[in-house]
N, C-alpha and C. Protein backbone atom coordinates (compact mmCIF):
# COMPACT_ATOMS: atom_id res chain seq x y z
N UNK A 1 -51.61 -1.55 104.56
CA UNK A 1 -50.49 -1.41 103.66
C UNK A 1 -50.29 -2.69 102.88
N UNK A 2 -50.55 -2.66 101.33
CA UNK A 2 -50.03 -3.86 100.66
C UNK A 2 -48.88 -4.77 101.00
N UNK A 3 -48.54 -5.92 100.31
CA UNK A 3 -47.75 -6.57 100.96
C UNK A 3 -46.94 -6.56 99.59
N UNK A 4 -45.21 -6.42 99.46
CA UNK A 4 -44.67 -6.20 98.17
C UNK A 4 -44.02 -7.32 97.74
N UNK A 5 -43.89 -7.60 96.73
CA UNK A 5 -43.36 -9.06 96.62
C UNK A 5 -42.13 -9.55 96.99
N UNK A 6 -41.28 -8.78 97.55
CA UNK A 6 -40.26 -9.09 98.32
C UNK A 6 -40.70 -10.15 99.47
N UNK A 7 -41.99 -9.85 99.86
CA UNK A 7 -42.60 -10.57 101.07
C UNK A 7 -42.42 -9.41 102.32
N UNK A 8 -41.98 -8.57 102.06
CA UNK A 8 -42.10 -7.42 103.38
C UNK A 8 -43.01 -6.36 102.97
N UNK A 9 -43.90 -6.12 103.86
CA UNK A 9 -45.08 -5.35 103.63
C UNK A 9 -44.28 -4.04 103.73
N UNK A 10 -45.10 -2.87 103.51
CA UNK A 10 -44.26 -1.65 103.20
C UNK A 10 -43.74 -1.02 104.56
N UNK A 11 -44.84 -1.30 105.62
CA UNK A 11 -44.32 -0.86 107.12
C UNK A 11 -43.18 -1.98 107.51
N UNK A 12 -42.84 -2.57 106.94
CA UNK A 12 -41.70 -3.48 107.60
C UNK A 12 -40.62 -3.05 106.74
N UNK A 13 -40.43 -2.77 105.82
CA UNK A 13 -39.49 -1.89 104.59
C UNK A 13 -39.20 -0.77 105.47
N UNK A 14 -40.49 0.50 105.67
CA UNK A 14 -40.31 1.50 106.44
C UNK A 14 -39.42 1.12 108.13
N UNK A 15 -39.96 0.63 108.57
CA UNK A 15 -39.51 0.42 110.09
C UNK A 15 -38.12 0.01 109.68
N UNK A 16 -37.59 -0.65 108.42
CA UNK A 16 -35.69 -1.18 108.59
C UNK A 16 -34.96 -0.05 108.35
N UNK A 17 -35.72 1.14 107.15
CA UNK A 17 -35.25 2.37 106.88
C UNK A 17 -35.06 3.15 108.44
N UNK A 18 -36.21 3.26 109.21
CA UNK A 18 -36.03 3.54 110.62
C UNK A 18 -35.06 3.14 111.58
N UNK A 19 -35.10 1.73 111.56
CA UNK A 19 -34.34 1.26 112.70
C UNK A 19 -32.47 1.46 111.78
N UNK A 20 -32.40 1.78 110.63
CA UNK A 20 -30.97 1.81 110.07
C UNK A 20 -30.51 3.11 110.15
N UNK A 21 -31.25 4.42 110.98
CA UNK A 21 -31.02 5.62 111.12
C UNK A 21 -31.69 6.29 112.29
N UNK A 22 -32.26 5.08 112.96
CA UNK A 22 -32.66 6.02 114.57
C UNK A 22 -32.14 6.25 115.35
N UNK A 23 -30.89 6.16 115.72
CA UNK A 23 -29.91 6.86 116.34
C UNK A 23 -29.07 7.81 115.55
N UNK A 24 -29.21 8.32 114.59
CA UNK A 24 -28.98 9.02 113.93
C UNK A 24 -29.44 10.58 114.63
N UNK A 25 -28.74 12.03 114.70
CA UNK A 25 -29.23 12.97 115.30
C UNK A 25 -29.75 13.61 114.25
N UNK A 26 -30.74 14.01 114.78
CA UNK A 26 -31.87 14.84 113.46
C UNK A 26 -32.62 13.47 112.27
N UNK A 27 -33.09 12.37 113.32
CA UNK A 27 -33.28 11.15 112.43
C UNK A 27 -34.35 10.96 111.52
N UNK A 28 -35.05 12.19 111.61
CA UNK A 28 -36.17 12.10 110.35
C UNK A 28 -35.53 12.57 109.05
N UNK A 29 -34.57 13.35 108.85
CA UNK A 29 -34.17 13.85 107.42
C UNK A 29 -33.77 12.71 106.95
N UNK A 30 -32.89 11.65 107.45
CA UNK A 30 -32.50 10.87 107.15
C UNK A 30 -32.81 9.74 106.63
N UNK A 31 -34.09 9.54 107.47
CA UNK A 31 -34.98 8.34 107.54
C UNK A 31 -35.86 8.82 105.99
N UNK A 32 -36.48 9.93 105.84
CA UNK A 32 -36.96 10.04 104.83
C UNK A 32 -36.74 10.35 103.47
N UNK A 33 -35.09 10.20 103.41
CA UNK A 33 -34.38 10.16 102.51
C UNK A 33 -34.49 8.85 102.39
N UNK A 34 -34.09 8.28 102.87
CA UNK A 34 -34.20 6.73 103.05
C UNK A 34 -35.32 5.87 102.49
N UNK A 35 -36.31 6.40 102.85
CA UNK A 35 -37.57 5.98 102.19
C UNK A 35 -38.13 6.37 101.07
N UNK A 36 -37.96 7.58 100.70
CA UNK A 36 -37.67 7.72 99.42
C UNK A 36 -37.02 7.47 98.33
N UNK A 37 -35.84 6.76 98.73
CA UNK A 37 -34.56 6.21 97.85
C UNK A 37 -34.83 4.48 97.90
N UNK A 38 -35.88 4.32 98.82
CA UNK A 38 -36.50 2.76 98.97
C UNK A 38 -38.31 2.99 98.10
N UNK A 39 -38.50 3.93 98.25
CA UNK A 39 -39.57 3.77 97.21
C UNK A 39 -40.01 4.60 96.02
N UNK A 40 -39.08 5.46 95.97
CA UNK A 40 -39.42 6.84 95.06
C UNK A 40 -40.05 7.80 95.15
N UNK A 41 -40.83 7.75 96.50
CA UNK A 41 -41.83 8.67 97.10
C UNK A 41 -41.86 8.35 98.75
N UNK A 42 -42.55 9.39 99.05
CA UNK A 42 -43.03 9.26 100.79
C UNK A 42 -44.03 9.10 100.78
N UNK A 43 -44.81 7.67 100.82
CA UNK A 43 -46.82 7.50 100.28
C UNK A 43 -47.12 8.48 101.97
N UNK A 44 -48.31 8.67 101.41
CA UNK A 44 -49.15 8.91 102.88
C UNK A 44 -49.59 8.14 104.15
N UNK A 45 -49.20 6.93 103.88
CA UNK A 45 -49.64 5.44 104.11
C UNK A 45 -48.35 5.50 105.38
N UNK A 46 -47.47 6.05 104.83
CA UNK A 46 -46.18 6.00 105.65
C UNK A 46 -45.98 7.09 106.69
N UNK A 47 -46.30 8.22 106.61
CA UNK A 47 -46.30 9.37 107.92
C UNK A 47 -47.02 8.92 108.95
N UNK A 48 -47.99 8.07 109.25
CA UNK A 48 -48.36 7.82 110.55
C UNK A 48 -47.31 6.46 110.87
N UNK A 49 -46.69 5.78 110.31
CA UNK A 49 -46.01 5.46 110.59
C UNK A 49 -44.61 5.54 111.48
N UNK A 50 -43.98 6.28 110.62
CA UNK A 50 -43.39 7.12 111.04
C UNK A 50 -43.29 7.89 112.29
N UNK A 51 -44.32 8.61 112.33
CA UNK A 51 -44.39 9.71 113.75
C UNK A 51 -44.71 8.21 114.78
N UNK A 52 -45.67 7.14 114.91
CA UNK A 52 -45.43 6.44 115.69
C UNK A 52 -44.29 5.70 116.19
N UNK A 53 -43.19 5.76 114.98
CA UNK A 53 -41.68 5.08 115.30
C UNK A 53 -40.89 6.19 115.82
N UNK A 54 -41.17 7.20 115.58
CA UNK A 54 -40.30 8.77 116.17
C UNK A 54 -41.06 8.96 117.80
N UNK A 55 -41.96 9.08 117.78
CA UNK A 55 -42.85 9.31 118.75
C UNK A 55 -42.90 10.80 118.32
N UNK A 56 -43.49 11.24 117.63
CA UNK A 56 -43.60 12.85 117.12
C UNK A 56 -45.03 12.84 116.46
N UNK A 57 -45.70 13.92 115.78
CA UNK A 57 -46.77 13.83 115.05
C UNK A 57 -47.01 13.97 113.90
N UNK A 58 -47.51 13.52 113.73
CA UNK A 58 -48.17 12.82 112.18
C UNK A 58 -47.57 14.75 111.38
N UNK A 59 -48.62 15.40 112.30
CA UNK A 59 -47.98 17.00 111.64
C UNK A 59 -46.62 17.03 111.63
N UNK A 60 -46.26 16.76 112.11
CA UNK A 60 -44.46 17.41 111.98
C UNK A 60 -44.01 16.42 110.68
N UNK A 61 -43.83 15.31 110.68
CA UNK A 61 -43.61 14.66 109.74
C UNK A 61 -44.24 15.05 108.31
N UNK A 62 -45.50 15.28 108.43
CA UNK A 62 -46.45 16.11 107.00
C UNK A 62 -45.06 17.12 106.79
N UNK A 63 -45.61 17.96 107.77
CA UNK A 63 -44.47 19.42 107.32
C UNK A 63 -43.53 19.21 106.70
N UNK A 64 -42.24 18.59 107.26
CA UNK A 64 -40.75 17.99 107.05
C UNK A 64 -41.20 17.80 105.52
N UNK A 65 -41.92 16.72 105.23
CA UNK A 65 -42.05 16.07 103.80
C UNK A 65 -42.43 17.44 103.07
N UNK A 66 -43.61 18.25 103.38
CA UNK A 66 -44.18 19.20 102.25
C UNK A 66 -43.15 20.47 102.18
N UNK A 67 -42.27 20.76 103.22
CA UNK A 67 -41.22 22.00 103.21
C UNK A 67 -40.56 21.91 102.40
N UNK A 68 -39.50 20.56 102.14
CA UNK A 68 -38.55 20.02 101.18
C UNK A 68 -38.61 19.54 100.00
N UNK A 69 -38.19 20.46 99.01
CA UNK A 69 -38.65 20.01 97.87
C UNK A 69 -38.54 18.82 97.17
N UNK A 70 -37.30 18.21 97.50
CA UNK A 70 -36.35 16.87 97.23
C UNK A 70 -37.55 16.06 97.35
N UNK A 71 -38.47 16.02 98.64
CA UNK A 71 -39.36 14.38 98.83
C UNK A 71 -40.37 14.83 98.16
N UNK A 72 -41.12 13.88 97.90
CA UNK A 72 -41.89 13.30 97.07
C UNK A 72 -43.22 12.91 97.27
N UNK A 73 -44.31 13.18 97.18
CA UNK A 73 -45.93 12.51 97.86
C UNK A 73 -46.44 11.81 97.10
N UNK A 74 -45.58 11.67 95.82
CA UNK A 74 -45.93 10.58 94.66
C UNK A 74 -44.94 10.29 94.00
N UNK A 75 -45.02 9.19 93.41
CA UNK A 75 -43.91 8.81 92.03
C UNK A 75 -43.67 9.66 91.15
N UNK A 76 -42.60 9.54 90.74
CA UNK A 76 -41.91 10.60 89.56
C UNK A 76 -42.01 10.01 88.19
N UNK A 77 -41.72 10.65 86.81
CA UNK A 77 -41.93 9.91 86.15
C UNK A 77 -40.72 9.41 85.78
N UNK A 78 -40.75 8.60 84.60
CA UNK A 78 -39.25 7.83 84.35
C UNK A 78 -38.12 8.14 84.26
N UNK A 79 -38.41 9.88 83.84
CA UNK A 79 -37.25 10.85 83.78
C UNK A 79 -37.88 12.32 84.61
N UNK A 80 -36.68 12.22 85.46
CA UNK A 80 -36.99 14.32 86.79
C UNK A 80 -35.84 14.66 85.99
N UNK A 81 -36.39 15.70 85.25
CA UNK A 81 -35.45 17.02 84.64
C UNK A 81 -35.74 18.32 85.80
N UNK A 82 -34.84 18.41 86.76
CA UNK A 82 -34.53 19.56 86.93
C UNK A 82 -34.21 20.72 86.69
N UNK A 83 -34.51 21.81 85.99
CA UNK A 83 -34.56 22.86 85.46
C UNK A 83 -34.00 24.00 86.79
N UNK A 84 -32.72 25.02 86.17
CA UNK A 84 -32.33 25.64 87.39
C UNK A 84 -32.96 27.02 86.78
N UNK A 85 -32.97 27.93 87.98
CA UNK A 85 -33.68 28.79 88.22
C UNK A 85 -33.19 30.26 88.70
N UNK A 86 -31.60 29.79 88.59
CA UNK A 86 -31.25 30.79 89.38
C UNK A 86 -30.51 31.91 88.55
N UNK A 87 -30.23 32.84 89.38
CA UNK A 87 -29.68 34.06 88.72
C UNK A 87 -29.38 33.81 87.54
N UNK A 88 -27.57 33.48 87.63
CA UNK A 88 -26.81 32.93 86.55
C UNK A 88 -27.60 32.49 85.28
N UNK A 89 -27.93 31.20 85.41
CA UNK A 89 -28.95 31.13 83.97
C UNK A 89 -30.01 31.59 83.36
N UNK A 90 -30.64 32.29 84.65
CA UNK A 90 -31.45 33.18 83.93
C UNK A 90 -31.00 34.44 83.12
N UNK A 91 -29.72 34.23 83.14
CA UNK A 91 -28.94 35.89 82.39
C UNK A 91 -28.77 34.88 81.53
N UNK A 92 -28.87 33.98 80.85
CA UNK A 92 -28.45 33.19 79.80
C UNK A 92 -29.34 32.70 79.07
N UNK A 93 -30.73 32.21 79.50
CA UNK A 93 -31.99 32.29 79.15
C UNK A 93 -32.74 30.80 80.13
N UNK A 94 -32.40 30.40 80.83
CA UNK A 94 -33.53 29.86 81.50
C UNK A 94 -34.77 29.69 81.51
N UNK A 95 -35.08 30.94 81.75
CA UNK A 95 -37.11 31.14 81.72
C UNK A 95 -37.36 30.69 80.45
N UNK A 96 -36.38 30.97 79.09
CA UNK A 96 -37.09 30.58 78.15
C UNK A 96 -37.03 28.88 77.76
N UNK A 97 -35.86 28.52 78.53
CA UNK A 97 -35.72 26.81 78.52
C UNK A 97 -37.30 26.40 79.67
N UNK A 98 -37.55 26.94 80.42
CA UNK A 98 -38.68 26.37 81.33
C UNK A 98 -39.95 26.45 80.44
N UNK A 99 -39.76 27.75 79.38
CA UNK A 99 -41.81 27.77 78.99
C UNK A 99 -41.94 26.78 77.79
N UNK A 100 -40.15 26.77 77.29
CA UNK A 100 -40.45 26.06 75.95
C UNK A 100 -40.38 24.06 76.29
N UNK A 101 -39.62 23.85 77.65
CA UNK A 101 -40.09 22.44 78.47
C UNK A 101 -41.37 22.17 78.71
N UNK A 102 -41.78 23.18 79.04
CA UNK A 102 -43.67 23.46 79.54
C UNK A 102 -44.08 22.94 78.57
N UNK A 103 -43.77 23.70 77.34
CA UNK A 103 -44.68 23.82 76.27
C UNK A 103 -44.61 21.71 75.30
N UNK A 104 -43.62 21.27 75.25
CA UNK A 104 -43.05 20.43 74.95
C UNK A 104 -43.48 19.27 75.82
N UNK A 105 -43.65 19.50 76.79
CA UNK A 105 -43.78 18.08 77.44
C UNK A 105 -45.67 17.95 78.17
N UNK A 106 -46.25 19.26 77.53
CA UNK A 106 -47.66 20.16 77.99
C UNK A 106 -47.44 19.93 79.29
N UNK A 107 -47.02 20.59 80.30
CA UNK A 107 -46.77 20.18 81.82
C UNK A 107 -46.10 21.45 81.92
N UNK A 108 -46.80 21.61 83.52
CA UNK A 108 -45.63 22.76 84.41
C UNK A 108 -44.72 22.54 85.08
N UNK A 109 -44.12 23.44 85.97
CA UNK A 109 -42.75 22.66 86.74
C UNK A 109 -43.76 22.40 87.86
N UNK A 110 -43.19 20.80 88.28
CA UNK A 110 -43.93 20.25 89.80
C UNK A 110 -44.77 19.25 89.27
N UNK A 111 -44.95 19.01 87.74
CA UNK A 111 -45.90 18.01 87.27
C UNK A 111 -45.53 16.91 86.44
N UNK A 112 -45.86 15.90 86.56
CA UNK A 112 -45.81 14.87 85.33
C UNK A 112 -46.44 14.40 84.37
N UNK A 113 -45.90 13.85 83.34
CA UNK A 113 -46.47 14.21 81.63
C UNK A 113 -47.41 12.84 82.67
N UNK A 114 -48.85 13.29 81.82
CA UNK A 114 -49.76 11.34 82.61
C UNK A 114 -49.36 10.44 81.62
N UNK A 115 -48.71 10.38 80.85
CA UNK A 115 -47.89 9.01 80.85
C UNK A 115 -46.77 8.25 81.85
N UNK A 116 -46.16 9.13 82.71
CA UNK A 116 -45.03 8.94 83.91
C UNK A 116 -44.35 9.09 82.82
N UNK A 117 -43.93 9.53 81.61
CA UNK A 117 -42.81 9.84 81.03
C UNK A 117 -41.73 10.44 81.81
N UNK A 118 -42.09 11.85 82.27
CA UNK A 118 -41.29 12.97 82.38
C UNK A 118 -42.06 13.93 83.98
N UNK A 119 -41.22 14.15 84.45
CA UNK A 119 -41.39 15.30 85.55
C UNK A 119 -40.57 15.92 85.97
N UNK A 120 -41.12 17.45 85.38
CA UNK A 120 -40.53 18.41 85.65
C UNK A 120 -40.31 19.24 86.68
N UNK A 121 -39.18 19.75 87.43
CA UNK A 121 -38.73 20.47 88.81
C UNK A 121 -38.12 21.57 88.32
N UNK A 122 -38.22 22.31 89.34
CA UNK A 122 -37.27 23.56 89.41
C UNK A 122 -36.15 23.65 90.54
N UNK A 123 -35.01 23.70 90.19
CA UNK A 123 -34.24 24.00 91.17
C UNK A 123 -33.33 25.77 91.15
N UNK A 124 -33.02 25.92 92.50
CA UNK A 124 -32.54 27.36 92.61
C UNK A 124 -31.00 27.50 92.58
N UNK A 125 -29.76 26.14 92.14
CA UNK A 125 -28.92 26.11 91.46
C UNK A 125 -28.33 25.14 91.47
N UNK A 126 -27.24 24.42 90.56
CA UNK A 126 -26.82 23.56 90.18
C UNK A 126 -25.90 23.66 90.26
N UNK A 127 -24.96 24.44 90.03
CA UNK A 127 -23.48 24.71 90.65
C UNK A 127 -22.77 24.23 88.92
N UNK A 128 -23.57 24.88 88.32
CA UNK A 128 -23.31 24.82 86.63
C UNK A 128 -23.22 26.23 86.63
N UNK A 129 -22.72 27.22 86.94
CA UNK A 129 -23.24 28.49 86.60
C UNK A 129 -22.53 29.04 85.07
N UNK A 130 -21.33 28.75 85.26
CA UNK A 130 -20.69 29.19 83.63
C UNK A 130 -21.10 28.44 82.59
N UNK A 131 -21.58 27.55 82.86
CA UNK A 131 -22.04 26.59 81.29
C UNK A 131 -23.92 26.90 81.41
N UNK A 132 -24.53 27.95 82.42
CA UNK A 132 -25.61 27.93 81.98
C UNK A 132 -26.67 27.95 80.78
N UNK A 133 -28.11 27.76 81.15
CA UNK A 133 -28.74 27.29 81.39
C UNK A 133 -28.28 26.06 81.92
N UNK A 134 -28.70 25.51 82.83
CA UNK A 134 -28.48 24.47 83.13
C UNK A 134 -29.36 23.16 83.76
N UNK A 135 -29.17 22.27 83.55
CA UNK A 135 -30.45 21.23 84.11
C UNK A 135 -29.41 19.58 84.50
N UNK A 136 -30.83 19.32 85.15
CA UNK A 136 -30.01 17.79 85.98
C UNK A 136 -31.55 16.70 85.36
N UNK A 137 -30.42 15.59 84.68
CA UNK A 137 -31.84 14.84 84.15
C UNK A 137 -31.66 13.31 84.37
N UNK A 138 -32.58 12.60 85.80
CA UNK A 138 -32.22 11.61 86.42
C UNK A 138 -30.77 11.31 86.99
N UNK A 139 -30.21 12.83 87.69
CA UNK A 139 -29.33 12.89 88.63
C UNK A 139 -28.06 13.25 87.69
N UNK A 140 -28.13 13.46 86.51
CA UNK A 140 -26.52 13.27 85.77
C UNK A 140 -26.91 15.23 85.46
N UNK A 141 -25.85 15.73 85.63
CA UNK A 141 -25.72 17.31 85.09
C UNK A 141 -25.51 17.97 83.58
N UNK A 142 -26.21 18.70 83.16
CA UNK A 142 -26.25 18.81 82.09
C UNK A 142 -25.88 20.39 82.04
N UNK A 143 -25.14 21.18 80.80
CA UNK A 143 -25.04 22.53 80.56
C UNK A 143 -25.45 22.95 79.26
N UNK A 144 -25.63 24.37 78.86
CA UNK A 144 -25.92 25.00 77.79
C UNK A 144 -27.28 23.80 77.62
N UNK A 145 -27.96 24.40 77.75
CA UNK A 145 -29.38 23.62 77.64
C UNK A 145 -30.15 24.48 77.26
N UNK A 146 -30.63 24.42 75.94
CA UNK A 146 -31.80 24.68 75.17
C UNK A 146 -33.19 23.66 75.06
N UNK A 147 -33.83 24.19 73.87
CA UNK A 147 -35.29 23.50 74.16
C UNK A 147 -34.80 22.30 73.02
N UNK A 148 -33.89 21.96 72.02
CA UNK A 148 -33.49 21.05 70.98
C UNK A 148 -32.77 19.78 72.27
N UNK A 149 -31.95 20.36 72.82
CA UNK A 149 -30.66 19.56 73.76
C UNK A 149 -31.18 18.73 74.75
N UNK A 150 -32.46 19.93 75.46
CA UNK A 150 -32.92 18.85 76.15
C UNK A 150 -34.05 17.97 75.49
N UNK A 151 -34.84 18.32 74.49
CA UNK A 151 -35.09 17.30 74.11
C UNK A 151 -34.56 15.45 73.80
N UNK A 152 -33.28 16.41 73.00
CA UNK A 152 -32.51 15.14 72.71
C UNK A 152 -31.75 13.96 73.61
N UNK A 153 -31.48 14.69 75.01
CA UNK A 153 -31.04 14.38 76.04
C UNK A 153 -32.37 13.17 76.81
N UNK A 154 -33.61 13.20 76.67
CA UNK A 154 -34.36 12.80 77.34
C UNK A 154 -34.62 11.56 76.30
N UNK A 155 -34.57 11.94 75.09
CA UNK A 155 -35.12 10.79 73.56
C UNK A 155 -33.50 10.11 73.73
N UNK A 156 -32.82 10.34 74.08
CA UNK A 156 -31.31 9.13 73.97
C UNK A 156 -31.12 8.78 74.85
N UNK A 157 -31.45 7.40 74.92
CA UNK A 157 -31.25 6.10 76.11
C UNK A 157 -29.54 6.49 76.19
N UNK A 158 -28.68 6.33 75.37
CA UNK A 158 -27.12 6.32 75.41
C UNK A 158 -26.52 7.40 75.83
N UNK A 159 -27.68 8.56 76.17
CA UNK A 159 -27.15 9.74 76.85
C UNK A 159 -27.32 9.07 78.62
N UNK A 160 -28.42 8.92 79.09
CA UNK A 160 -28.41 8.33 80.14
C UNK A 160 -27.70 7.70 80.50
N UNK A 161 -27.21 6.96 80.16
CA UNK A 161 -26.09 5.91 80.71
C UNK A 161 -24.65 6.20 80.78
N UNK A 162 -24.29 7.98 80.18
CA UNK A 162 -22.77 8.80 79.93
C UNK A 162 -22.83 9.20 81.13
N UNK A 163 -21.24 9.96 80.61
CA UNK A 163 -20.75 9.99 82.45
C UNK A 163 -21.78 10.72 83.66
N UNK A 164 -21.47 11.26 84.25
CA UNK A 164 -22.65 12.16 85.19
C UNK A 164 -22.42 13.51 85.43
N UNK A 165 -21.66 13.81 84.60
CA UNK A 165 -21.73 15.29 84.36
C UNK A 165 -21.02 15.61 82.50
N UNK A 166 -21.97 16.13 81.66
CA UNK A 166 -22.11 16.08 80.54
C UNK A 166 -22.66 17.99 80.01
N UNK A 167 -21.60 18.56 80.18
CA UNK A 167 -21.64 20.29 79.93
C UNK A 167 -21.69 20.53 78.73
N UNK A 168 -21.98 19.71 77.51
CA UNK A 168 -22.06 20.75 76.20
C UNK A 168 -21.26 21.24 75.72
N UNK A 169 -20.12 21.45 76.13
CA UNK A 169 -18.92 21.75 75.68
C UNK A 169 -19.01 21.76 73.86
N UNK A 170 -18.81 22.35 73.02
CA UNK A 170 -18.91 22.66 71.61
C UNK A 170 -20.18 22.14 71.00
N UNK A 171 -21.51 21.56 71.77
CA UNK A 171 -22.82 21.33 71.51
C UNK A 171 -23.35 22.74 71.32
């Protein structure tokens, strides 16, 4: 495992995420939230780790990570647009906000543009349902989302930085 310029190699990063949630009950969800929010991903480098600090196996830990969509087996790109999926916006048009994102950013949902620009997710709801379509872009909530809005939403630095929930309201 490289050594990061902090001066703590990544298993010593991992093991503080560990030891700051091992008494924790159910301490792997936690822990690998943890490590993900410490590196942006769960490398592979890190599950044998892991199961040796749990005393569990390397499999169970794989699983946990590949079941949940939230973690990560790689870096994201600079911007995760979450795209929802569920009922509600799909009576509003959804599917057509996902093919025309597809189409726009040439990427499917689950992939990133190879610049690390952009990576796209699907989620199964947002708890936006009356302002659907709806999407979440680097954690802030977004409504009435078309293929123009979210464009514009991703090209404006000064949108990023507004409050964290931003519905469109007369957009």
């Amino acid at each position: 495992m490289a050594v990061e310029s902090s001066g703590a190699s990544v298993a010593e990063r991992v093991r503080a995420v560990i030891d700051a949630h091992r008494d924790d009950r159910g301490a792997l969800l936690p822990i690998l939230h943890g490590i993900q929010a410490e590196f942006g991903y769960i490398a592979a480098e890190v599950i044998p780790v892991l199961a040796a600090e749990l005393n569990i196996s390397r499999a169970d830990v794989h699983g946990v990570v590949t079941f949940y969509t939230d973690f990560r087996s790689e870096p994201a790109g600079a911007a995760t647009v979450k795209l929802c999926r569920a009922e509600a916006c799909q009576s509003v048009g959804a599917e057509q906000v996902v093919a025309d994102t597809e189409q726009v950013f040439g990427i499917e949902l689950g992939q990133t543009t190879p610049d690390g620009s952009v990576t796209l997710d699907q989620v199964f709801c947002l708890g936006n349902c009356a302002l659907g379509p709806a999407a979440q872009v680097n954690g802030r909530l977004y409504g009435r989302i078309n293929r123009s809005r979210l464009v514009d939403i991703l090209a404006n630095a000064e949108t990023r930085a507004a409050s964290p929930t931003e519905n469109g309201a007369g957009s």
